[in-house]
Protein backbone atom coordinates (compact mmCIF):
# COMPACT_ATOMS: atom_id res chain seq x y z
CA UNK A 1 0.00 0.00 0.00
CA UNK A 2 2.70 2.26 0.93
CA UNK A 3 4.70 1.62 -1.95
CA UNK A 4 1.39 2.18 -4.30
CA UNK A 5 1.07 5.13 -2.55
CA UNK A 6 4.73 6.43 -3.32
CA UNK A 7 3.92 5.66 -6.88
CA UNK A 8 0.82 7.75 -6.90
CA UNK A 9 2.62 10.03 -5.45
CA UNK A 10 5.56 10.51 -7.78
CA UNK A 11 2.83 10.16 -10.64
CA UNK A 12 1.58 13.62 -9.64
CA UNK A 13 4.59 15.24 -9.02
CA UNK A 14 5.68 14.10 -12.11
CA UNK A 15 2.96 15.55 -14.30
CA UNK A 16 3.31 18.38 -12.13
CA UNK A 17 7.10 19.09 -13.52
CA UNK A 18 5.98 18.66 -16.70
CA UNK A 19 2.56 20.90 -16.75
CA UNK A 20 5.58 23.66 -15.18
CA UNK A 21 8.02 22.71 -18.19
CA UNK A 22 4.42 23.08 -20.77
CA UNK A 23 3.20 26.33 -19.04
CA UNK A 24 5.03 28.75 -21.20
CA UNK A 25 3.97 27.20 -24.24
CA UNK A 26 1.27 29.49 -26.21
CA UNK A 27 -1.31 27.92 -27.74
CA UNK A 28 -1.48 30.32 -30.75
CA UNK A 29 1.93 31.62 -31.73
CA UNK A 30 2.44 34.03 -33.93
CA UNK A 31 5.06 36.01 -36.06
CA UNK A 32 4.33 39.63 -37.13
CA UNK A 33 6.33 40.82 -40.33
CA UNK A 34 6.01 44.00 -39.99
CA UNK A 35 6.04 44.81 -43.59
CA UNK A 36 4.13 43.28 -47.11
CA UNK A 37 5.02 39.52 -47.78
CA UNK A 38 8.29 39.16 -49.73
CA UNK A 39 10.86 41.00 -47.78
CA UNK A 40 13.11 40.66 -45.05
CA UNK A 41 10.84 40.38 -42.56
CA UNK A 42 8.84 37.76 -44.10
CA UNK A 43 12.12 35.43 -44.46
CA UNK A 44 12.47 36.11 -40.92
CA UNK A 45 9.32 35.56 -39.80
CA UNK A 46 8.94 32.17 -42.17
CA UNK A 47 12.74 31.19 -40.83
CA UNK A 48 11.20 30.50 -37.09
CA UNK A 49 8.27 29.47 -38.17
CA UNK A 50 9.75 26.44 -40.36
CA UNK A 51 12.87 25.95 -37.38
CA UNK A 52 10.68 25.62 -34.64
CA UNK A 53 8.25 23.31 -37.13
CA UNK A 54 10.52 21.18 -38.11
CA UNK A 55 12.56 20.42 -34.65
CA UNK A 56 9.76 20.18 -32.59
CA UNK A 57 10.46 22.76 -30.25
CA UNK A 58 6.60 24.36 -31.56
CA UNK A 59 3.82 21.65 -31.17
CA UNK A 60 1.20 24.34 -32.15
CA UNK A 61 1.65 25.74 -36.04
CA UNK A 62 2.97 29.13 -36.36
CA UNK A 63 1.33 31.76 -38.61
CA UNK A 64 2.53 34.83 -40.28
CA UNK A 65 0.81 37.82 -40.17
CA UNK A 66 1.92 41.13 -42.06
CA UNK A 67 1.56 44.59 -40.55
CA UNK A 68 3.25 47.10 -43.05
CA UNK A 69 3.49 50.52 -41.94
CA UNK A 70 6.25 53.18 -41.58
CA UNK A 71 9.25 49.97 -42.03
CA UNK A 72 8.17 48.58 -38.35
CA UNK A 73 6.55 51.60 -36.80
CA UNK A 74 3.39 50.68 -36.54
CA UNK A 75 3.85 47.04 -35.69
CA UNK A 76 6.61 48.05 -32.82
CA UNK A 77 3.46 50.29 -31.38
CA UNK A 78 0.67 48.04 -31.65
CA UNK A 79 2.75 45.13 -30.02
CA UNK A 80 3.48 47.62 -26.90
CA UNK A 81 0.26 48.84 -27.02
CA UNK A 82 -2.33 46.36 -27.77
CA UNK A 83 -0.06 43.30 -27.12
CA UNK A 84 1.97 44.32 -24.21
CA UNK A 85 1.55 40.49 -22.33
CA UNK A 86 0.84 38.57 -25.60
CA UNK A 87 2.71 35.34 -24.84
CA UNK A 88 2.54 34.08 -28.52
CA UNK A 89 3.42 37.20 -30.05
CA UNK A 90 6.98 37.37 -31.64
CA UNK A 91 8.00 40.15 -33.93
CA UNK A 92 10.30 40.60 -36.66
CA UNK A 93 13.31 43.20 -36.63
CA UNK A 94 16.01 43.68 -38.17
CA UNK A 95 18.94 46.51 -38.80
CA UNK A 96 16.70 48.76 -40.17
CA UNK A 97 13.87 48.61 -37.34
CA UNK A 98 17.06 50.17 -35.27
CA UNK A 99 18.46 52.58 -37.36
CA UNK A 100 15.07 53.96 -37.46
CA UNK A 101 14.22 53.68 -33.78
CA UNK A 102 17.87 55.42 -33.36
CA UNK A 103 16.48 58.80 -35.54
CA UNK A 104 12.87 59.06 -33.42
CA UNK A 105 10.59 57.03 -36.44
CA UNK A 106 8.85 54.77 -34.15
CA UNK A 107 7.09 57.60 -32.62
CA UNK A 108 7.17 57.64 -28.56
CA UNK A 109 8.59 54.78 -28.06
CA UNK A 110 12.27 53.94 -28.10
CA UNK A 111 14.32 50.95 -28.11
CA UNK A 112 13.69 50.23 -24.49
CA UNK A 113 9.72 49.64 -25.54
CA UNK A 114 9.88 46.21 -26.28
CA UNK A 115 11.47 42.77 -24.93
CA UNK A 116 14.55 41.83 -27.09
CA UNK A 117 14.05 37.73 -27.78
CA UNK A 118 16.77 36.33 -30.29
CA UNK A 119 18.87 36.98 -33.39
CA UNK A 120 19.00 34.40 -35.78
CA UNK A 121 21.03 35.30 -38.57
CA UNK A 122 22.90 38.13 -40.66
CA UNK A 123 22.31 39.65 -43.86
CA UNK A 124 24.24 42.09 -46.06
CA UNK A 125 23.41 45.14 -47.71
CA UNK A 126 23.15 44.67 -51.41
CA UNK A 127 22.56 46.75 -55.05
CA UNK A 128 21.03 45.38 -57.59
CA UNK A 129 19.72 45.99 -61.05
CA UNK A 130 18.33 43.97 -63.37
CA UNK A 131 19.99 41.02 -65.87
CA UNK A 132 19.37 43.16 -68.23
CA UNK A 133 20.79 46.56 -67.27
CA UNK A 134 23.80 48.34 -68.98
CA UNK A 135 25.28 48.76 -65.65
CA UNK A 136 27.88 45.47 -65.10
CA UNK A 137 29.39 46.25 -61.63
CA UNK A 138 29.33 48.94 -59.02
CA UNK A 139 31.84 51.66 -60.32
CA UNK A 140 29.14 51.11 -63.48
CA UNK A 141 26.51 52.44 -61.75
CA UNK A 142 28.45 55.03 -59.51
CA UNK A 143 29.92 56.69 -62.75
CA UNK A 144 26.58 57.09 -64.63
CA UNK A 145 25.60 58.93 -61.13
CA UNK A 146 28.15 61.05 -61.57
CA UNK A 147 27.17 62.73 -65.00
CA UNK A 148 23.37 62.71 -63.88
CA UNK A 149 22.40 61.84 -60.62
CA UNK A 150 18.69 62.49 -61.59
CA UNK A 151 18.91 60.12 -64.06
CA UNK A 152 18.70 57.04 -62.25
CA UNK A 153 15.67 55.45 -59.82
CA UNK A 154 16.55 53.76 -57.02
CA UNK A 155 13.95 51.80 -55.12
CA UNK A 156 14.12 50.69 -51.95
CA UNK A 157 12.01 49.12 -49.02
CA UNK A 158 12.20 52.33 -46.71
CA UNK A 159 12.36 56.25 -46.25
CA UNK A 160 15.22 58.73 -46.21
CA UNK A 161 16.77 58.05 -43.82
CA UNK A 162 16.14 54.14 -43.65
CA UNK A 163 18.16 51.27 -43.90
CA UNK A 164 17.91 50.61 -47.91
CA UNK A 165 18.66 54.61 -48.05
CA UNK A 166 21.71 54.63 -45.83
CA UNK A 167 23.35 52.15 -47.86
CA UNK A 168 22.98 54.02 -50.90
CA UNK A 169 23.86 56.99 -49.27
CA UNK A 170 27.18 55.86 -48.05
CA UNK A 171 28.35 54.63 -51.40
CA UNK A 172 27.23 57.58 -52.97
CA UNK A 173 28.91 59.97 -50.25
CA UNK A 174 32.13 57.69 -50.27
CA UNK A 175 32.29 58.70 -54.62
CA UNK A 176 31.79 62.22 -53.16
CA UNK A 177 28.41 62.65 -54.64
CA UNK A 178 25.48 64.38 -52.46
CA UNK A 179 22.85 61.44 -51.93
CA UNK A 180 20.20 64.47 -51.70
CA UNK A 181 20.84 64.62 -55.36
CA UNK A 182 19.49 60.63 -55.74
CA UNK A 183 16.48 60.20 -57.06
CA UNK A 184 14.45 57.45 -55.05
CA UNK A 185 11.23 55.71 -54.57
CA UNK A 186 10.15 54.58 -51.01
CA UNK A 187 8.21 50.78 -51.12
CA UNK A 188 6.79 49.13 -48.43
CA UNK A 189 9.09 46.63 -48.00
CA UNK A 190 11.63 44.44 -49.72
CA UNK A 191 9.03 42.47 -51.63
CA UNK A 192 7.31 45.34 -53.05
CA UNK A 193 10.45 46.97 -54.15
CA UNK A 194 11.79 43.84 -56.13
CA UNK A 195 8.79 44.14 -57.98
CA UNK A 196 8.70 47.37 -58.95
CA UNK A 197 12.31 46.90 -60.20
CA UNK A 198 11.65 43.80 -62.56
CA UNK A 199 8.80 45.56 -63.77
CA UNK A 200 10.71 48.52 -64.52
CA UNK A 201 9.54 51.44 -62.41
CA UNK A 202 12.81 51.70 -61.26
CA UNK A 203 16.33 50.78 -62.22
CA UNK A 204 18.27 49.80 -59.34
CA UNK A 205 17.13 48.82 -55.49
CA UNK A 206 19.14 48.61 -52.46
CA UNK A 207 18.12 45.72 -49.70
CA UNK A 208 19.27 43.02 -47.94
CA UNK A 209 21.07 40.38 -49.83
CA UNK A 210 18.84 37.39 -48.77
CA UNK A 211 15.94 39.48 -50.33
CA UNK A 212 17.15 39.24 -53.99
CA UNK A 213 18.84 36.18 -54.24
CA UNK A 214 16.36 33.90 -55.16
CA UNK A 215 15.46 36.05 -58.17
CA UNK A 216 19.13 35.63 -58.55
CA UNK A 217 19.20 32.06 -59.04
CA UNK A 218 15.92 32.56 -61.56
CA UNK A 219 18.62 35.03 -63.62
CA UNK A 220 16.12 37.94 -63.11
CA UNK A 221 18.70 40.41 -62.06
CA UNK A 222 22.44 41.05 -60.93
CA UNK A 223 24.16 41.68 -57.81
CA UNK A 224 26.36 44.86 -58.29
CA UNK A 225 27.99 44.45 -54.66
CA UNK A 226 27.41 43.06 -51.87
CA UNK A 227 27.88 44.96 -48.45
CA UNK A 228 30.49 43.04 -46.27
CA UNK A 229 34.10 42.77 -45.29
CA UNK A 230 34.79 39.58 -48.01
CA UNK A 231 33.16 37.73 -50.10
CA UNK A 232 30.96 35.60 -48.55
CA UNK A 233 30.85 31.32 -48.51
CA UNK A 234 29.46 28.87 -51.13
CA UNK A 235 27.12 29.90 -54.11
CA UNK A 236 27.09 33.42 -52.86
CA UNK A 237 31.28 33.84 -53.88
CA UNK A 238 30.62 35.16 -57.26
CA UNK A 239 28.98 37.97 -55.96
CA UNK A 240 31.76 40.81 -55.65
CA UNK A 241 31.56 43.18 -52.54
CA UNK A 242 31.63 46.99 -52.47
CA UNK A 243 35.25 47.35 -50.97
CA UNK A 244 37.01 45.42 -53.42
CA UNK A 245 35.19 47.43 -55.78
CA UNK A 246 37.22 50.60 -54.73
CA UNK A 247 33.84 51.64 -51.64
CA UNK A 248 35.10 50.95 -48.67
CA UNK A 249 31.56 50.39 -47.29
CA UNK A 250 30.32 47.72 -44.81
CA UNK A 251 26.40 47.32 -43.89
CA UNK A 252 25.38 43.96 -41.79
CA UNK A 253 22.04 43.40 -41.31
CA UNK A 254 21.06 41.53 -38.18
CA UNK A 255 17.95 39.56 -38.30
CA UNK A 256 15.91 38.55 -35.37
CA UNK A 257 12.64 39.10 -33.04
CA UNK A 258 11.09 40.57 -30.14
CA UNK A 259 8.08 40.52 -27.85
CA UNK A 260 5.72 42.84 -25.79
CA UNK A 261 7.35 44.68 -23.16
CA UNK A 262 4.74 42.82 -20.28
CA UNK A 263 5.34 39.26 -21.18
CA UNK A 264 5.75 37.20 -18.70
CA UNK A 265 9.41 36.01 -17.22
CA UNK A 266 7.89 32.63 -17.64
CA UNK A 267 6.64 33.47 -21.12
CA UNK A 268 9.76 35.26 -22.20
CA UNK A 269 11.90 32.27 -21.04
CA UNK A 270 10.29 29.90 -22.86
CA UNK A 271 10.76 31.29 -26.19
CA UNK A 272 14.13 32.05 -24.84
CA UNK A 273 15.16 28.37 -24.58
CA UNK A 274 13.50 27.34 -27.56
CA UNK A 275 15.48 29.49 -29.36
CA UNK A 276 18.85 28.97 -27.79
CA UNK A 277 18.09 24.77 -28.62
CA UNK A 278 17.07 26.09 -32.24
CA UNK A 279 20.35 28.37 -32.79
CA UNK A 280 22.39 25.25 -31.52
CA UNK A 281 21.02 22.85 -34.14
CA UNK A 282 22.78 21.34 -37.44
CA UNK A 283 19.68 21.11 -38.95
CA UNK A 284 18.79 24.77 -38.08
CA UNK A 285 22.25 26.26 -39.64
CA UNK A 286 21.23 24.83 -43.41
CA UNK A 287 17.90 25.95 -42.98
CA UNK A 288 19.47 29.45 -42.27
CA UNK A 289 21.92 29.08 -45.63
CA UNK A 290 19.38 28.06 -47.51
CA UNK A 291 17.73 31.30 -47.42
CA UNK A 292 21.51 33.11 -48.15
CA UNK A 293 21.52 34.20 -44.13
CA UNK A 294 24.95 33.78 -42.27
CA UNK A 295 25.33 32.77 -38.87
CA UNK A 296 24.35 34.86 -35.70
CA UNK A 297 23.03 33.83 -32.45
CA UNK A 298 21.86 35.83 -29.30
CA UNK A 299 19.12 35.54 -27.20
CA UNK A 300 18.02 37.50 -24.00
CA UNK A 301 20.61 39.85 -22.43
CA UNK A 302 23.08 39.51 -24.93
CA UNK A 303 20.85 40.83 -27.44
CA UNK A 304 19.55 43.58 -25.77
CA UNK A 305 22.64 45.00 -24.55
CA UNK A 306 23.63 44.52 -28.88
CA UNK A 307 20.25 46.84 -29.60
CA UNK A 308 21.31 49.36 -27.36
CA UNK A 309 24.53 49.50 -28.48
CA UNK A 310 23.60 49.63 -32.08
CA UNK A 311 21.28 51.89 -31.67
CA UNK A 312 23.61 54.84 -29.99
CA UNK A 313 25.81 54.00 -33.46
CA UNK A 314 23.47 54.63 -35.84
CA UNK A 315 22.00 57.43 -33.94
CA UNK A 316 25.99 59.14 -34.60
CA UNK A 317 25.71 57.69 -38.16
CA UNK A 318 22.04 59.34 -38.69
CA UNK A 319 23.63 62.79 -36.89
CA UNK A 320 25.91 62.81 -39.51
CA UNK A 321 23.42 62.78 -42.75
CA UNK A 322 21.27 65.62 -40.46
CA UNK A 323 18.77 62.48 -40.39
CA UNK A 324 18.08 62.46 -36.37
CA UNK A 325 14.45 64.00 -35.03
């Protein structure tokens, strides 16, 4: 009887472990892209959402939602604002979403608003045109900008000011022409602007790498440069990078997710630790190259104190183009 009763008893505490191990688990997760479908924040979004599928660190299916609106903005306000404690709630960010908090876009809120979760990879800046355009590399392009600037469209999935902008804007400055000069075309996002491009409303765009390469391997358009130190691994070496072009110009783009500033520790942990056993997986890191997206993993405080610190750079680097509200 005793020994039944041990059993029992363990039974219980058992289940009891586990229902504390389950309790974080949200029964409707989400990921907000905070932009149209097609971009950056899409392949971010659809990069968890197919991770934590896959290894079983999800039991519930993951949807995508898209909030467009002002590169971020208005999904970093309704999250802190209408889903403060939503424990299923993860949001895409990315480079951008800070250089933007950095010059005052996201309204009231800075980048203290919001719990930072995980990074899960790293893009590059990239310019591209179309297969079909006279322009065959980067001095190309920067040369033709030199007898006209006006003469020239560049698209790109943000405002003055954001990401897409700033990358353009560097090159341009580094060849000593003014990038007020540029003529550009603000989209809603990465997917948007790839559209636009192939379709011919405008003639070159400026994103992150991951974003064009799959019309890349369709031989829809060409890479002028990519934005990092060296060329980068595997089918992506052909692609030539801005500094060995002659711009000494370097733009990463970090890729990764937050959540409502009231979630729970409990909550917050959760996703936590399924991330940190996702970032640690074999099968995770070819998931990640197959979408052209190059190692980086933080989670929790190491993150944040990465956002802050990014964001006081690019808050100097936005002082410096007069950009900061």
């Amino acid at each position: 009887m005793k020994s039944a009763l041990t059993r029992a008893a363990l039974t219980v505490s058992c289940l009891a472990f586990a229902g504390q191990l389950l309790a974080g688990e949200p029964k409707r997760p989400e990921c907000i892209a905070p932009a149209k479908p097609g971009g950056g924040f899409d392949l971010t979004c659809k990069l968890a959402q197919s991770g934590l599928k896959d290894s079983g660190l999800l039991k519930a299916p993951m949807r995508v939602t898209y909030m467009p609106g002002g590169v971020g903005a208005v999904a970093y306000n309704a999250v802190i604002a209408q889903r403060a404690d939503a424990p299923g709630t993860i949001t895409a960010f990315s480079s951008g979403s800070l250089l933007n908090l950095a010059q005052g876009k996201f309204g009231r809120y800075d980048e203290t608003g919001v719990r930072w979760l995980a990074a899960v990879g790293t893009d590059y800046g990239a310019i591209t045109v179309r297969a079909d355009s006279p322009w065959q590399n980067l001095d190309d392009l920067v040369q033709a900008l030199k007898k006209d600037p006006a003469s020239i469209v560049f698209g790109a999935g943000a405002t003055i000011g954001g990401q897409d902008w700033m990358q353009t804007a560097l090159i341009t400055r580094f060849a000593g022409i003014d990038p007020k000069n540029l003529r550009y075309v603000a989209f809603e996002g990465g997917g948007e602007t790839l559209t636009a491009m192939l379709g011919g409303h405008v003639q070159v765009t400026s994103s992150g790498l991951g974003e064009v390469t799959p019309q890349l391997a369709a031989g829809k358009v060409r890479i002028l440069a990519v934005l990092s130190e060296e060329r980068l691994p595997g089918k992506l070496a052909e692609i030539p990078t801005a500094k060995e072009q002659g711009y000494d110009i370097v733009w990463p783009v970090i890729r990764g997710f937050y959540m409502g500033p009231e979630v729970s520790d409990e909550q917050y942990n959760w996703w936590k630790q399924q991330f940190d056993s996702l970032l640690a997986s074999e099968d995770f890191a070819k998931l990640r190259e197959q979408r052209d997206l190059l190692p980086l993993a933080m989670t929790g405080d190491e993150l944040k104190a990465f956002v802050f610190k990014q964001v006081e750079e690019y808050k100097a680097l936005a002082g410096e183009f007069g950009l900061v509200q």
